[in-house]
C-alpha atoms as a PDB file:
ATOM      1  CA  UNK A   1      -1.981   9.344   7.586  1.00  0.00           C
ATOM      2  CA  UNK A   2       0.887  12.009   8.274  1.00  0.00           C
ATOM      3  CA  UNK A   3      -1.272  14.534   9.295  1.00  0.00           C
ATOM      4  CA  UNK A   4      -3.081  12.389  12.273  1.00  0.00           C
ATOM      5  CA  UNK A   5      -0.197  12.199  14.371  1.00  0.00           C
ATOM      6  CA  UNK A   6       0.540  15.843  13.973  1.00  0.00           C
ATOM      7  CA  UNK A   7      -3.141  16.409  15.327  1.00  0.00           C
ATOM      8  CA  UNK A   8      -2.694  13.981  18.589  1.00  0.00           C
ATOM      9  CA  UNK A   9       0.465  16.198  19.627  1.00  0.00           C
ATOM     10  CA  UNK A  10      -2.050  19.284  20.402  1.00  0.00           C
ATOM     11  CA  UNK A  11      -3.651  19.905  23.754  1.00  0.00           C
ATOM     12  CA  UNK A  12      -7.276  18.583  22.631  1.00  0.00           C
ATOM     13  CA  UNK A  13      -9.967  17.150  24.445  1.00  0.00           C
ATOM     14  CA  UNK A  14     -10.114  13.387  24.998  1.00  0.00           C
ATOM     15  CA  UNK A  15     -13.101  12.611  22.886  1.00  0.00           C
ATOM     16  CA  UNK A  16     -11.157  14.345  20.250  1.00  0.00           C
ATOM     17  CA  UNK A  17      -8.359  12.400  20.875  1.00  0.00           C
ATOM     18  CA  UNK A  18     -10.794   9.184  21.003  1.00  0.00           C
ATOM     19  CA  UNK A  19     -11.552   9.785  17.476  1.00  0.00           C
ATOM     20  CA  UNK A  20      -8.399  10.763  16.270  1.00  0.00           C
ATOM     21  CA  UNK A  21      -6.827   7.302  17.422  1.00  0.00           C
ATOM     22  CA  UNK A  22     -10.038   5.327  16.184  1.00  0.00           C
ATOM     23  CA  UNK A  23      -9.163   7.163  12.606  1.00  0.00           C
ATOM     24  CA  UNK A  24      -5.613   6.176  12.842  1.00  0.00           C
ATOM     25  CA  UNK A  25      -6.110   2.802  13.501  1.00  0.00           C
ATOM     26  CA  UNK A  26      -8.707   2.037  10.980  1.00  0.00           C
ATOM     27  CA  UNK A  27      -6.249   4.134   7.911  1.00  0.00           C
ATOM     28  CA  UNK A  28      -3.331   1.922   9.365  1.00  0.00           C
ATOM     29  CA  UNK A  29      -4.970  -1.281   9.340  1.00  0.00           C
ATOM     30  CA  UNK A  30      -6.643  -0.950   5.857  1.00  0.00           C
ATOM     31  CA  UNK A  31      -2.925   0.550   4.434  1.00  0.00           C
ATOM     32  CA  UNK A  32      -0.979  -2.438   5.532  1.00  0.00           C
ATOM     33  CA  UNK A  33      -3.765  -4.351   4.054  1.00  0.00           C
ATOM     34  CA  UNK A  34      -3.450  -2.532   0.628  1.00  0.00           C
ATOM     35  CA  UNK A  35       0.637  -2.451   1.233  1.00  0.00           C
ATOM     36  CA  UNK A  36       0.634  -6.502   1.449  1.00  0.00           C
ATOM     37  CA  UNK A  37      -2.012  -7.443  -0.891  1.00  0.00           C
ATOM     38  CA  UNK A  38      -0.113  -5.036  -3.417  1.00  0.00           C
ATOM     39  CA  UNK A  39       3.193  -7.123  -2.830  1.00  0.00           C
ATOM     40  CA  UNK A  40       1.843 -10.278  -3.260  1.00  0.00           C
ATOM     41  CA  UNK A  41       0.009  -9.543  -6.033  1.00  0.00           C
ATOM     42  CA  UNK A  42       3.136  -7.536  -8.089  1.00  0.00           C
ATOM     43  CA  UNK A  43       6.337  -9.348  -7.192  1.00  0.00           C
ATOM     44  CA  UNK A  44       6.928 -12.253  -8.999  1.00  0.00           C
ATOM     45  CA  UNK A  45       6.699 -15.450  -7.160  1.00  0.00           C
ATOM     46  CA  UNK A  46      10.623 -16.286  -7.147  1.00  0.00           C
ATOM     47  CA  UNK A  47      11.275 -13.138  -5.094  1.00  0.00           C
ATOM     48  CA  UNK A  48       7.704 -13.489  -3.248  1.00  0.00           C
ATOM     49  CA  UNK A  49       9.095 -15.180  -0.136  1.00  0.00           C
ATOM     50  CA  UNK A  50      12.650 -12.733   0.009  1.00  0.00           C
ATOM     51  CA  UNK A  51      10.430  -9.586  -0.335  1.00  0.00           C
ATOM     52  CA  UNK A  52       7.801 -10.883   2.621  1.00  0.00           C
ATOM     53  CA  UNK A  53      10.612 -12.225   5.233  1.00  0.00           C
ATOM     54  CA  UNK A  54      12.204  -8.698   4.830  1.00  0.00           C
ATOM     55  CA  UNK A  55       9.103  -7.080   5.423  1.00  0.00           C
ATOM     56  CA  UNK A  56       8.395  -8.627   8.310  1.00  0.00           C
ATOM     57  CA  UNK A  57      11.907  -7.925   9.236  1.00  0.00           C
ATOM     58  CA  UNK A  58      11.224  -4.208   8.968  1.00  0.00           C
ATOM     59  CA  UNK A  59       7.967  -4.502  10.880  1.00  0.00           C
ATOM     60  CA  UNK A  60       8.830  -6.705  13.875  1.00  0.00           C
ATOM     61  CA  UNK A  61      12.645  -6.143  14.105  1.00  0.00           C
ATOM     62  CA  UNK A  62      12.864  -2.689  14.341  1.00  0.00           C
ATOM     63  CA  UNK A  63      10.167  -2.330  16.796  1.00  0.00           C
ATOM     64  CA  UNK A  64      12.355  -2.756  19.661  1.00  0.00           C
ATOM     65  CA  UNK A  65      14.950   0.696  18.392  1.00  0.00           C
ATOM     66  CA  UNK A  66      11.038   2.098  17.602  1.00  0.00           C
ATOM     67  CA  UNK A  67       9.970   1.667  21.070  1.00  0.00           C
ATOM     68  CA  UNK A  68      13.418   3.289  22.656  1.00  0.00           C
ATOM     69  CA  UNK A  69      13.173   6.298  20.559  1.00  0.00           C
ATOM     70  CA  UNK A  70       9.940   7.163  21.521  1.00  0.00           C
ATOM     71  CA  UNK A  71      10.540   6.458  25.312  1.00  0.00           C
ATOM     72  CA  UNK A  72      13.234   9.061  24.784  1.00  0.00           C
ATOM     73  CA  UNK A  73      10.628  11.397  22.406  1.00  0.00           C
ATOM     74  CA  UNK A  74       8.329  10.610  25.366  1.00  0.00           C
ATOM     75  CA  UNK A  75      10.520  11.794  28.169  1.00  0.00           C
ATOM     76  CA  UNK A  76      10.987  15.266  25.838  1.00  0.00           C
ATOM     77  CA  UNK A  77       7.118  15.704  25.916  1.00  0.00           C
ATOM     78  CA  UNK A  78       4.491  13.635  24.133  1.00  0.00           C
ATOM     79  CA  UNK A  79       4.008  16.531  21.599  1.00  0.00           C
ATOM     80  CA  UNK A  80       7.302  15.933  20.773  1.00  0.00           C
ATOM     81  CA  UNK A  81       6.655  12.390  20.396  1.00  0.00           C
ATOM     82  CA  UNK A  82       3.548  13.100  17.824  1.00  0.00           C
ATOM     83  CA  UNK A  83       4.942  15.682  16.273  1.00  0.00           C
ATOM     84  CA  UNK A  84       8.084  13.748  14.709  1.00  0.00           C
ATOM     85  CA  UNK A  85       6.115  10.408  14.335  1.00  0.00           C
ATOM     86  CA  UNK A  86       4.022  13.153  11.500  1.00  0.00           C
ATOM     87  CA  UNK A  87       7.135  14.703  10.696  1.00  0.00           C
ATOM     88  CA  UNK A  88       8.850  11.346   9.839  1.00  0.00           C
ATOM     89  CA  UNK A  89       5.701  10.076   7.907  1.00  0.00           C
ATOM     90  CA  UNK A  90       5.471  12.984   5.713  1.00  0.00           C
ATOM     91  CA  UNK A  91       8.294  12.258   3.160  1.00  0.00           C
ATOM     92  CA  UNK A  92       6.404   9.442   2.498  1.00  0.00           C
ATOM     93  CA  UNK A  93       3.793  11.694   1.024  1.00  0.00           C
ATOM     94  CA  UNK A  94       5.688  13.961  -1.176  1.00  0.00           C
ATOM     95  CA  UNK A  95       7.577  10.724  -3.348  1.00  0.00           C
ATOM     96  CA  UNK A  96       4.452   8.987  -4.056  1.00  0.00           C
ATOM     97  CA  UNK A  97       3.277   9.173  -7.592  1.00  0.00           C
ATOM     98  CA  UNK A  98       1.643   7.265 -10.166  1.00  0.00           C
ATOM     99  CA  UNK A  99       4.390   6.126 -12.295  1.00  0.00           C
ATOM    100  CA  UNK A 100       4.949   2.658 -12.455  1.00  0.00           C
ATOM    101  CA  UNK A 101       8.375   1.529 -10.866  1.00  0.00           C
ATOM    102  CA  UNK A 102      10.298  -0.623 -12.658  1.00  0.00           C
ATOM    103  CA  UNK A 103      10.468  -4.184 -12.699  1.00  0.00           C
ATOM    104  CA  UNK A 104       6.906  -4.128 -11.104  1.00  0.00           C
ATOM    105  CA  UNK A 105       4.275  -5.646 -13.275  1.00  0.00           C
ATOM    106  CA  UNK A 106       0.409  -3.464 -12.730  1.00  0.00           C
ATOM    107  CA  UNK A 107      -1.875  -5.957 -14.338  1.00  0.00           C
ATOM    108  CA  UNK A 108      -3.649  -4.121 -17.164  1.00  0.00           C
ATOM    109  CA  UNK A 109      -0.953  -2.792 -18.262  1.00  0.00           C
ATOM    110  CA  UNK A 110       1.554  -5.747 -19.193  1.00  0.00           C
ATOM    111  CA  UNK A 111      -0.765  -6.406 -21.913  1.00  0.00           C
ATOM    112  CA  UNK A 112      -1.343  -5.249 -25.259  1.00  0.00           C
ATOM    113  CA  UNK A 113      -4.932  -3.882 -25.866  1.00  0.00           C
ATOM    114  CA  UNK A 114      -6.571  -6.147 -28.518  1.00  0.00           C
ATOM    115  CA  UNK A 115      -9.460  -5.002 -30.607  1.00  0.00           C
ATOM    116  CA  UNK A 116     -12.055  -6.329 -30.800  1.00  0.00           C
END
């Protein structure tokens, strides 16, 4: 998902660009899909309502300092405005991995294997 916004900051043709955005939309949707469902599903239910209320902090109350950094992005060029929205999403690649964090449950694995 890094890697899309680094694309849109090139001088490409707007059916490119068309496409590109289409992409980006449909991998954002379907991650904050996985992102929630995984939450729900993993944190246990006396935290449940803590962990969702700050989420939605994160989402919807730092839109507005969002939006006024990339006016000022904007006003530097908009491949300067793609270009760090990539830049800034690509730590995000580099510290996933599959370990299991702790004090997460991942069903499956909680469990003991039985035989049968």
């Amino acid at each position: 998902m890094a890697l899309l916004p680094l694309v849109l900051g090139l001088d490409l043709p707007f059916w490119s660009v068309m496409v590109i955005a289409g992409v980006l939309g449909i991998v954002a949707g379907y991650t904050n899909i996985f992102v929630v469902s995984w939450l729900q599903g993993n944190i246990g239910t006396d935290f449940r309502g803590s962990v969702m209320s700050a989420l939605v902090l994160g989402t919807t109350g730092l839109a507005p300092i969002s939006l006024a950094v990339s006016g000022f992005l904007v006003q530097l060029g908009f491949p300067t405005l793609f270009v760090s929205a990539g830049v800034t999403l690509s730590p995000d690649l580099s510290r996933r991995d599959n370990r299991t964090q702790p004090g997460v449950s991942t069903p499956g694995r909680d469990k003991k294997a039985v035989p049968p």
